[in-house]
PDB file of N, CA and C in Angstrom:
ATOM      1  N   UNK A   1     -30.593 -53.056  28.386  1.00  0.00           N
ATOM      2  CA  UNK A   1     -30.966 -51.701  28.190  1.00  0.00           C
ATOM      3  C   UNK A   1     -31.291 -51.370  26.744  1.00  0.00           C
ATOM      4  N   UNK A   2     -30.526 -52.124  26.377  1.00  0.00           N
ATOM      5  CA  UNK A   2     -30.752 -51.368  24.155  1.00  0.00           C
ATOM      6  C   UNK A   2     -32.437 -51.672  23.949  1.00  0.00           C
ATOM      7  N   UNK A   3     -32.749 -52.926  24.382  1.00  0.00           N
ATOM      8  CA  UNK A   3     -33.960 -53.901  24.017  1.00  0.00           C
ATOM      9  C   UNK A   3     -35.155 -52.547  24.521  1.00  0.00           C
ATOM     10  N   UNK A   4     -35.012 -52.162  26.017  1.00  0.00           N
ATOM     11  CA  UNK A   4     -35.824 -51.306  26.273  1.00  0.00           C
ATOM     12  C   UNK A   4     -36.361 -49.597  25.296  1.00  0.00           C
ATOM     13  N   UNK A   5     -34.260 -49.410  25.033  1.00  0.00           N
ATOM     14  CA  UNK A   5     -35.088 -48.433  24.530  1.00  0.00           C
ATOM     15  C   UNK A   5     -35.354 -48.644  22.680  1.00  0.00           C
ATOM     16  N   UNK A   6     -35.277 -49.447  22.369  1.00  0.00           N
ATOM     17  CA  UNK A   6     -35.489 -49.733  21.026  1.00  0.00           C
ATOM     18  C   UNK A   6     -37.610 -49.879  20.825  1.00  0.00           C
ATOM     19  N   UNK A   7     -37.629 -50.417  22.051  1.00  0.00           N
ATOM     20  CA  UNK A   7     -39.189 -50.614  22.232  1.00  0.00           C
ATOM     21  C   UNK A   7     -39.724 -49.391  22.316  1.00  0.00           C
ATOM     22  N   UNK A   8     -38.786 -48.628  23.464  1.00  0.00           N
ATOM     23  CA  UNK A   8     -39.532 -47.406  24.016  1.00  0.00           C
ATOM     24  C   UNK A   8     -39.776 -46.212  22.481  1.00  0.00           C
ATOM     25  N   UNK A   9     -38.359 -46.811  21.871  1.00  0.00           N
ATOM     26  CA  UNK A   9     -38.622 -45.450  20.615  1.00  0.00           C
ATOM     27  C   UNK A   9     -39.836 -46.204  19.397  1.00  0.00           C
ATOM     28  N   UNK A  10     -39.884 -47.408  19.277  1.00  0.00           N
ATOM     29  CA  UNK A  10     -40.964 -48.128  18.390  1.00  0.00           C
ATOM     30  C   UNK A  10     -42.393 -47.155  19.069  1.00  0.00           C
ATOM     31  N   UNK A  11     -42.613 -47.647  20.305  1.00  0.00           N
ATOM     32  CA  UNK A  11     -43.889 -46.946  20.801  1.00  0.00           C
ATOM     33  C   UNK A  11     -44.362 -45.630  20.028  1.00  0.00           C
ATOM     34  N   UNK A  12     -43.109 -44.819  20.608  1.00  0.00           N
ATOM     35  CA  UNK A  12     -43.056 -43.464  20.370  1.00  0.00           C
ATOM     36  C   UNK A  12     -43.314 -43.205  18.100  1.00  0.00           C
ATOM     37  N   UNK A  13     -42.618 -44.097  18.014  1.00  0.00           N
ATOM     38  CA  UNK A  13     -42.912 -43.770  16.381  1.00  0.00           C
ATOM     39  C   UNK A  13     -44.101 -44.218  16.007  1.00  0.00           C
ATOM     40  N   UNK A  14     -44.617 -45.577  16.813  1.00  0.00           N
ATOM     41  CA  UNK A  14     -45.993 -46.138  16.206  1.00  0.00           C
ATOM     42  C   UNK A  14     -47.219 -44.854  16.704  1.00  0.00           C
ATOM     43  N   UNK A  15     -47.335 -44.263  17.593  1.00  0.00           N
ATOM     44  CA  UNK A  15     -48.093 -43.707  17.895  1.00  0.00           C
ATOM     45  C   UNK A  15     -49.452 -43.016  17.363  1.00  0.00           C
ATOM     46  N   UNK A  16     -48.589 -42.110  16.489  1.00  0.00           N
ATOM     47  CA  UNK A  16     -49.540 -41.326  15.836  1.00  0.00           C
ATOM     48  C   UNK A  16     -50.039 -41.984  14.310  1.00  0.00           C
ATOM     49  N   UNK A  17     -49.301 -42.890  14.275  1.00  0.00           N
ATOM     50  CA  UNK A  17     -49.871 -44.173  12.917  1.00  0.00           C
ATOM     51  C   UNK A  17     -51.152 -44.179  13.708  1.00  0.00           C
ATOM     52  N   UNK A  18     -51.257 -45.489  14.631  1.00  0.00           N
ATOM     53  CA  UNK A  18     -51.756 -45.835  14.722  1.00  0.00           C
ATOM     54  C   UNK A  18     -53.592 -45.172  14.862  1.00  0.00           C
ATOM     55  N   UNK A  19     -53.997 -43.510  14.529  1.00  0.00           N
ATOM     56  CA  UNK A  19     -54.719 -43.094  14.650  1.00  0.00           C
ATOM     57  C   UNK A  19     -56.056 -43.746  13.628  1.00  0.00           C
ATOM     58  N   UNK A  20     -55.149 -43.968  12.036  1.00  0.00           N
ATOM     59  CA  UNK A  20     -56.436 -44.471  11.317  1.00  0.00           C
ATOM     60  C   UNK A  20     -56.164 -46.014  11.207  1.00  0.00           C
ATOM     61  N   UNK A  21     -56.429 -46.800  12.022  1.00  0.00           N
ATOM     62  CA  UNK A  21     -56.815 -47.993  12.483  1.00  0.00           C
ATOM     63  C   UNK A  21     -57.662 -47.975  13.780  1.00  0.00           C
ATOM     64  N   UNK A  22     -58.502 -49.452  13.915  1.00  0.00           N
ATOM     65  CA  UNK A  22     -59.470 -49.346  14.948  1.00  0.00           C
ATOM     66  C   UNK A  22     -58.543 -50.584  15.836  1.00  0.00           C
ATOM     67  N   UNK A  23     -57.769 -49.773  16.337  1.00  0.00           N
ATOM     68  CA  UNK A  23     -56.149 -50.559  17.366  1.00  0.00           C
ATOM     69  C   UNK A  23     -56.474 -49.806  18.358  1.00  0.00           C
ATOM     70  N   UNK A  24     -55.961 -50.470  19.622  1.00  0.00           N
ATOM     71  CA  UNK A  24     -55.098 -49.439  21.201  1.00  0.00           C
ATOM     72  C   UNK A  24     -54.195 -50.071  21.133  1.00  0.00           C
ATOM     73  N   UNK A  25     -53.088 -49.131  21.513  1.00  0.00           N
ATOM     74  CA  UNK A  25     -52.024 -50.024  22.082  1.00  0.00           C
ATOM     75  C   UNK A  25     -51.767 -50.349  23.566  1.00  0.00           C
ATOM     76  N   UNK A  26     -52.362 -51.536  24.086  1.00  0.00           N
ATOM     77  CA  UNK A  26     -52.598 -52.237  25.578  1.00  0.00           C
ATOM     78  C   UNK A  26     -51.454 -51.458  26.325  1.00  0.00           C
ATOM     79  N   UNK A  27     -50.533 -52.587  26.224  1.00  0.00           N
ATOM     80  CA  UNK A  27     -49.446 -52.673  26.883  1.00  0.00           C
ATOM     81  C   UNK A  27     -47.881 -53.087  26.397  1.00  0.00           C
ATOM     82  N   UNK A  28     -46.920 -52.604  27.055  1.00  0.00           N
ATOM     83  CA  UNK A  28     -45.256 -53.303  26.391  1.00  0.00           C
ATOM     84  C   UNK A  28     -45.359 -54.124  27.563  1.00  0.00           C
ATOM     85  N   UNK A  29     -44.351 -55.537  27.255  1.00  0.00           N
ATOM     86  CA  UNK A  29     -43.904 -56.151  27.922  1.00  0.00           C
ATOM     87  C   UNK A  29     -42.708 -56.715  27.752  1.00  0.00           C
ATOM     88  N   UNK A  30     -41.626 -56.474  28.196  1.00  0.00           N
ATOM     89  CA  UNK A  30     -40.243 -56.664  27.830  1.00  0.00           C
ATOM     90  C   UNK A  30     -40.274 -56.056  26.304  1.00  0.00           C
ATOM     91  N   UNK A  31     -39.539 -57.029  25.584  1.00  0.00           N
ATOM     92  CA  UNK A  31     -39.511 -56.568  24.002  1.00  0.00           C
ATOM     93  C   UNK A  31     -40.897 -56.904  23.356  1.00  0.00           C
ATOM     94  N   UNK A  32     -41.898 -56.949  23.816  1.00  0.00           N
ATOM     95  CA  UNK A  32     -43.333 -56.989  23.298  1.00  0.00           C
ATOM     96  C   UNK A  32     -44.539 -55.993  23.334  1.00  0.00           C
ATOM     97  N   UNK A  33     -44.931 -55.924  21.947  1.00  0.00           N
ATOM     98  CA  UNK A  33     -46.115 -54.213  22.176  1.00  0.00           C
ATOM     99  C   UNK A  33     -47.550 -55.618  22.412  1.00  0.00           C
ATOM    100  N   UNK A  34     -48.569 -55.036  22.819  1.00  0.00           N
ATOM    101  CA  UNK A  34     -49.762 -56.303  22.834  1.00  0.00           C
ATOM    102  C   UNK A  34     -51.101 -54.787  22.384  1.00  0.00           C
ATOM    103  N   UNK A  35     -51.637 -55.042  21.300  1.00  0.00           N
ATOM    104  CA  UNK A  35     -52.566 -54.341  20.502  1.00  0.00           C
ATOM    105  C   UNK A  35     -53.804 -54.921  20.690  1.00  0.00           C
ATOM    106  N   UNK A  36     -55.008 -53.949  20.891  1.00  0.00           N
ATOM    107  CA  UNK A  36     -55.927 -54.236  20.799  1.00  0.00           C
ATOM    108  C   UNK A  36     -56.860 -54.278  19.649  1.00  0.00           C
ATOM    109  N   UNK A  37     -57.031 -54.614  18.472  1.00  0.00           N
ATOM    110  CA  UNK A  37     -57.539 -54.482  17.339  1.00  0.00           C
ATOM    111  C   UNK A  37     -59.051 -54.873  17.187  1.00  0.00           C
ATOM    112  N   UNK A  38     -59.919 -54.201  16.997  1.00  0.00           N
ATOM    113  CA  UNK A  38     -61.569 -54.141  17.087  1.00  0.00           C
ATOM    114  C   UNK A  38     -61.740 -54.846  15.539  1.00  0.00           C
ATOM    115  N   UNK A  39     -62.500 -56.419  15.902  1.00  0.00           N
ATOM    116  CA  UNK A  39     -62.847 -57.168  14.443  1.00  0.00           C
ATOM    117  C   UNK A  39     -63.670 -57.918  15.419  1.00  0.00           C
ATOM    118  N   UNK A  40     -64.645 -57.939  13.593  1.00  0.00           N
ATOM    119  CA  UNK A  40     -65.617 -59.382  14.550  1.00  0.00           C
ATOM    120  C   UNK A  40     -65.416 -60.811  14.925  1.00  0.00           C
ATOM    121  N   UNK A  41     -64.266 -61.088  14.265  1.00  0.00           N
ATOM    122  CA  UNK A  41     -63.805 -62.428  14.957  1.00  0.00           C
ATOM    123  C   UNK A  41     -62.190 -62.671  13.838  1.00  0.00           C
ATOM    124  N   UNK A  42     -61.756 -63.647  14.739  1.00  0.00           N
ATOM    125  CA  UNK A  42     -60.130 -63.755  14.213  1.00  0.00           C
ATOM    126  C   UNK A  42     -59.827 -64.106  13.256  1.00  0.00           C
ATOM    127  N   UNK A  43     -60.876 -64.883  12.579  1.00  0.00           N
ATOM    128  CA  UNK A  43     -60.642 -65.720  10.654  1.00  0.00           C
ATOM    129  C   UNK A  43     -61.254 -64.324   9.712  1.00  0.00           C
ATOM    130  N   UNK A  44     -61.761 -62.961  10.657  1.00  0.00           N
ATOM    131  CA  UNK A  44     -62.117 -61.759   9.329  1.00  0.00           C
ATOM    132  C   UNK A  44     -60.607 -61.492   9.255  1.00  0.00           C
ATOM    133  N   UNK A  45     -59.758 -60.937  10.254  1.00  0.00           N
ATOM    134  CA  UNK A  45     -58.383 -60.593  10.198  1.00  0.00           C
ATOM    135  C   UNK A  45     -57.745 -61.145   8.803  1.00  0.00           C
ATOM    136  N   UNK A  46     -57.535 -62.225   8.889  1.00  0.00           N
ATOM    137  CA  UNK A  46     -56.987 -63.054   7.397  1.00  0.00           C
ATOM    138  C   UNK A  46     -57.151 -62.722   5.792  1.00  0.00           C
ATOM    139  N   UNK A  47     -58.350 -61.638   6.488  1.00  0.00           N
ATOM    140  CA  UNK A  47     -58.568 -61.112   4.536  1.00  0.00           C
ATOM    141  C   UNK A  47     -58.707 -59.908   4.939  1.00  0.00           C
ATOM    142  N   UNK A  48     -58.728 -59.201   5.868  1.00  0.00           N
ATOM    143  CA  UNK A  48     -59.089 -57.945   6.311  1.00  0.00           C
ATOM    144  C   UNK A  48     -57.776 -56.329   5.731  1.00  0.00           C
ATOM    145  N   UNK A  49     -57.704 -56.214   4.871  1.00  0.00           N
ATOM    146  CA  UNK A  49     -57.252 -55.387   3.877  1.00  0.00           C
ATOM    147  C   UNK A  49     -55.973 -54.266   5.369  1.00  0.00           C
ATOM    148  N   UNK A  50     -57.335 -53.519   6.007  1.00  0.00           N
ATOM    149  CA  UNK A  50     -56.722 -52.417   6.920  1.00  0.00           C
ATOM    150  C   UNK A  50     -56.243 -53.208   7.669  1.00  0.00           C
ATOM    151  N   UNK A  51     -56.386 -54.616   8.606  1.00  0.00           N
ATOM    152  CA  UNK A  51     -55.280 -55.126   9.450  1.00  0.00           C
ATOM    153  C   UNK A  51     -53.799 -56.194   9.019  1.00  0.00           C
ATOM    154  N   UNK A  52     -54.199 -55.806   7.372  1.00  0.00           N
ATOM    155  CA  UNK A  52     -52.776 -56.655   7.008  1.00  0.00           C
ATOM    156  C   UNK A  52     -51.956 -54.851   6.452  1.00  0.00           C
ATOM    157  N   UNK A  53     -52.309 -53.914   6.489  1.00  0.00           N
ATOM    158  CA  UNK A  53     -51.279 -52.710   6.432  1.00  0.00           C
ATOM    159  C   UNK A  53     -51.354 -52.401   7.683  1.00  0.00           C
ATOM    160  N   UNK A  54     -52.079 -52.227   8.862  1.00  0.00           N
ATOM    161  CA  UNK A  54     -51.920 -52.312  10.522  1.00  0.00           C
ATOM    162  C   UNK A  54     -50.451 -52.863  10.666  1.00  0.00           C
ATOM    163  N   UNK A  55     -50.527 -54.563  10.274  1.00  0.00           N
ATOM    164  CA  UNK A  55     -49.602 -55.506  10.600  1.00  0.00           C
ATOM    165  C   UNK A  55     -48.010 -55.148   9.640  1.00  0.00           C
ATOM    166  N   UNK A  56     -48.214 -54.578   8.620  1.00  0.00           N
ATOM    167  CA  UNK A  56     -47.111 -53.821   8.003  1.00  0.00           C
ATOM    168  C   UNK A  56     -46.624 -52.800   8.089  1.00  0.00           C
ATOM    169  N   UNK A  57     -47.611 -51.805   8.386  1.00  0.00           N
ATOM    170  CA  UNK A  57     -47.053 -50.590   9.103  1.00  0.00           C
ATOM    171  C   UNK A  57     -46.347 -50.939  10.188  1.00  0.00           C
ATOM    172  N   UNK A  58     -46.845 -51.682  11.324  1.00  0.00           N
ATOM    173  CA  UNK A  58     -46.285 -51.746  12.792  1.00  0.00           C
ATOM    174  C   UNK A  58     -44.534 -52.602  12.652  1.00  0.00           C
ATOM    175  N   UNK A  59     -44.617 -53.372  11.222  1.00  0.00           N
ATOM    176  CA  UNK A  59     -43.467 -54.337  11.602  1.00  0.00           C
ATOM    177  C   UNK A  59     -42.191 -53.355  10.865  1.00  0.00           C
ATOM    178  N   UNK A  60     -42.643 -52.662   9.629  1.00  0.00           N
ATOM    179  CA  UNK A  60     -41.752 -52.241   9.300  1.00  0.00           C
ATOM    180  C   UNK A  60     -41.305 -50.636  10.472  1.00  0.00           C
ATOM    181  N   UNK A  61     -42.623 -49.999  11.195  1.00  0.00           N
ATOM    182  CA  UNK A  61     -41.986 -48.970  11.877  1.00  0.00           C
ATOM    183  C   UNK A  61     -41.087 -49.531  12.878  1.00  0.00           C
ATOM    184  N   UNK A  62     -41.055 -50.663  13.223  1.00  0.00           N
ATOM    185  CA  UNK A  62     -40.352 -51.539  14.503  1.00  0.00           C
ATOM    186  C   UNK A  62     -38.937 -51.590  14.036  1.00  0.00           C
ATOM    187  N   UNK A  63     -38.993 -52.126  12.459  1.00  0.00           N
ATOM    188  CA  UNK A  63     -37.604 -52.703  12.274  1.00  0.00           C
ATOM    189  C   UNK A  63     -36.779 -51.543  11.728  1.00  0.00           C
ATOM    190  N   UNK A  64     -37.475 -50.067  11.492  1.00  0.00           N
ATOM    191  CA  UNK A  64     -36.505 -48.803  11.061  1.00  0.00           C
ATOM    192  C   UNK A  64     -36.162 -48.066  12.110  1.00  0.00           C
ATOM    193  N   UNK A  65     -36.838 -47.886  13.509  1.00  0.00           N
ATOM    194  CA  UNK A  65     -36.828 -47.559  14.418  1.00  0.00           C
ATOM    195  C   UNK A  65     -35.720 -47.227  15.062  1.00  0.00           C
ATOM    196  N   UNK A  66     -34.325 -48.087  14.577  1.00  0.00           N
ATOM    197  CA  UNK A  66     -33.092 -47.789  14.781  1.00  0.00           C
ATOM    198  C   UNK A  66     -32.389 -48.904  13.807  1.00  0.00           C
ATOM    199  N   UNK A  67     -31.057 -48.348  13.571  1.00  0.00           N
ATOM    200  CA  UNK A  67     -30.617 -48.949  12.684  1.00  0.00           C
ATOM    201  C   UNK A  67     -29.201 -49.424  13.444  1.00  0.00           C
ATOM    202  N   UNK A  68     -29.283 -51.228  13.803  1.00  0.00           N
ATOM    203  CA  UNK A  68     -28.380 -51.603  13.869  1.00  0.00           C
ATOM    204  C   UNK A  68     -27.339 -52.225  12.995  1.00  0.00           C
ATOM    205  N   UNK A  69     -26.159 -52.831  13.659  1.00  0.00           N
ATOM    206  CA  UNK A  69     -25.125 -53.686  12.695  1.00  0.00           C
ATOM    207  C   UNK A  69     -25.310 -54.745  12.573  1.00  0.00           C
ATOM    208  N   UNK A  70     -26.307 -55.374  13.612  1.00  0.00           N
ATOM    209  CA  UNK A  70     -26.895 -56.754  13.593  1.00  0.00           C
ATOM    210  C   UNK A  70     -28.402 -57.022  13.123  1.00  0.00           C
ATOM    211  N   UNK A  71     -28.350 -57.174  12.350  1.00  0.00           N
ATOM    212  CA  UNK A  71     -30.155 -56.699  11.623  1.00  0.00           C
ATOM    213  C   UNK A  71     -30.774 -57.962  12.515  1.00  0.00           C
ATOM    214  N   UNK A  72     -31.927 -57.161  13.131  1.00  0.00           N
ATOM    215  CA  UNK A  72     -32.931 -58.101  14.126  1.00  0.00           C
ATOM    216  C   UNK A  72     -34.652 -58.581  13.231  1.00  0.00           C
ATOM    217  N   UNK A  73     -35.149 -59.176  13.863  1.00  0.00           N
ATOM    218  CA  UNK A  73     -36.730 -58.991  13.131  1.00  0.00           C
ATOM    219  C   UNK A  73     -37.712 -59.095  14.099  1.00  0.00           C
ATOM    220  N   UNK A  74     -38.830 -58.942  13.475  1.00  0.00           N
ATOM    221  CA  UNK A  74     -39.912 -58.533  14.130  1.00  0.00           C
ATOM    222  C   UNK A  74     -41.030 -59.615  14.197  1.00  0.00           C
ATOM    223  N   UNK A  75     -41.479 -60.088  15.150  1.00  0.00           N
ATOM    224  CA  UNK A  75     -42.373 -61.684  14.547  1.00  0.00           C
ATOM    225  C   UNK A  75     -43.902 -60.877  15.116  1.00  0.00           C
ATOM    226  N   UNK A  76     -44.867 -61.187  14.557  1.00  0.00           N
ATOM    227  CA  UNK A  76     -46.487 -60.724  14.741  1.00  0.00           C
ATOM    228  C   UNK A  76     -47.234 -61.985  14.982  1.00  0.00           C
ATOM    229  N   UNK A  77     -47.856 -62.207  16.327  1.00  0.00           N
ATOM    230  CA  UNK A  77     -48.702 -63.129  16.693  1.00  0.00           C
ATOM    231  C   UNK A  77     -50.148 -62.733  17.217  1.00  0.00           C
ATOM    232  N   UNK A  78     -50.896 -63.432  16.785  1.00  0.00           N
ATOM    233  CA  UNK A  78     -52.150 -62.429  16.775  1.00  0.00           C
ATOM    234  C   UNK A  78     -53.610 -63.831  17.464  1.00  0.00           C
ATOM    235  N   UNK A  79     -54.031 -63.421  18.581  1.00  0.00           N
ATOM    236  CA  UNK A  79     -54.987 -64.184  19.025  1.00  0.00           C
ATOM    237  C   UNK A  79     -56.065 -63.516  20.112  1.00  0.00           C
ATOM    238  N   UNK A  80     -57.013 -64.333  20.282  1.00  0.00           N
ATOM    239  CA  UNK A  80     -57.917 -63.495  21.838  1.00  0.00           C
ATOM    240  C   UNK A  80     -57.370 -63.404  23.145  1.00  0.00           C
ATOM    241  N   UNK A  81     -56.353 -64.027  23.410  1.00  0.00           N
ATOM    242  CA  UNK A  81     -55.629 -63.841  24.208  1.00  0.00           C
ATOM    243  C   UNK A  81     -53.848 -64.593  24.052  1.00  0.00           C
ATOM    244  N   UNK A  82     -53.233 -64.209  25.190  1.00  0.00           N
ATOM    245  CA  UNK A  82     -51.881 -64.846  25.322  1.00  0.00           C
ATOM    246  C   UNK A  82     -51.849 -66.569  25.084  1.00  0.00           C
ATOM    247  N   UNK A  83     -52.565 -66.983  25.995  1.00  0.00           N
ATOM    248  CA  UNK A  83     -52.398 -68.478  25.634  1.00  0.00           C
ATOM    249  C   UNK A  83     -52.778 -68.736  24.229  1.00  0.00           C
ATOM    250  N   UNK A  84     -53.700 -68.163  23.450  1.00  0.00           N
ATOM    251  CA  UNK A  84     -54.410 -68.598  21.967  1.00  0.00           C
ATOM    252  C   UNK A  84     -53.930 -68.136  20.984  1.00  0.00           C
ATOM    253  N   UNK A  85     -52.520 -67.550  21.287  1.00  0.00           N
ATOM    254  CA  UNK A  85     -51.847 -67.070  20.017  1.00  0.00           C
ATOM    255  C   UNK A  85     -51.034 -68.201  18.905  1.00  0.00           C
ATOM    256  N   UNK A  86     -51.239 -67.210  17.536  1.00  0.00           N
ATOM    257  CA  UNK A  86     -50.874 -68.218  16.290  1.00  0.00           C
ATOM    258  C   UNK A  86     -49.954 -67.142  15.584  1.00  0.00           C
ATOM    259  N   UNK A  87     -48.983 -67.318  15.140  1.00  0.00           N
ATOM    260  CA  UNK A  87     -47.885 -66.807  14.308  1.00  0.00           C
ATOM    261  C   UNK A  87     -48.460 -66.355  13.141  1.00  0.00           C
ATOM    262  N   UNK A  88     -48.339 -65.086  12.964  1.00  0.00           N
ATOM    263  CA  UNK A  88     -48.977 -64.317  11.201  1.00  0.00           C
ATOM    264  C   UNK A  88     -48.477 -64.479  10.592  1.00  0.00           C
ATOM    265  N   UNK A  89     -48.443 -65.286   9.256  1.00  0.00           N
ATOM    266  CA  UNK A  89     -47.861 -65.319   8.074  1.00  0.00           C
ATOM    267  C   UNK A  89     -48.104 -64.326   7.188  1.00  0.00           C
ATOM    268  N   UNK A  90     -46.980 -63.947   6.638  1.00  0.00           N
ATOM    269  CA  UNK A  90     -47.565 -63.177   5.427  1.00  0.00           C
ATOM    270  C   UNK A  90     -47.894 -63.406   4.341  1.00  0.00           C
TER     271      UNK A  90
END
């Protein structure tokens, strides 16, 4: 239950961020948000200024979202689909 609503309140805080970015937010799935982000292909992302504060806005609104005793983190994987995903470094 915590996992759900920790997501459910992330949603709720990312929301109205997310207006000046060219994002949707798809879908949750368990503890996972899945974003739609409009670029012309996946190697612009890597230098792309507005989707590396996208990717900072979203991780840090995730990880203030509630404040536990067990500090958790937030991992960002970013591809054209589920199977083709690669881990974002920062």
């Amino acid at each position: 239950g915590s996992a759900a609503d920790i997501i459910k309140s992330a949603m709720v805080a990312l929301n109205p961020k997310l207006n000046k970015y060219p994002v949707k937010m798809l879908l949750q799935v368990h503890d996972e948000l899945v974003f739609e982000y409009l670029a012309p292909n996946l190697e612009a992302l890597k230098t792309d200024a507005q989707f590396q504060s996208f990717i900072k806005e979203v991780k840090s609104t995730m990880l203030d979202v509630v404040k536990t005793k067990v500090p958790f983190d937030v991992g960002i994987e970013y591809g054209h689909n589920w199977a083709q995903m690669q881990e974002w470094s920062e």
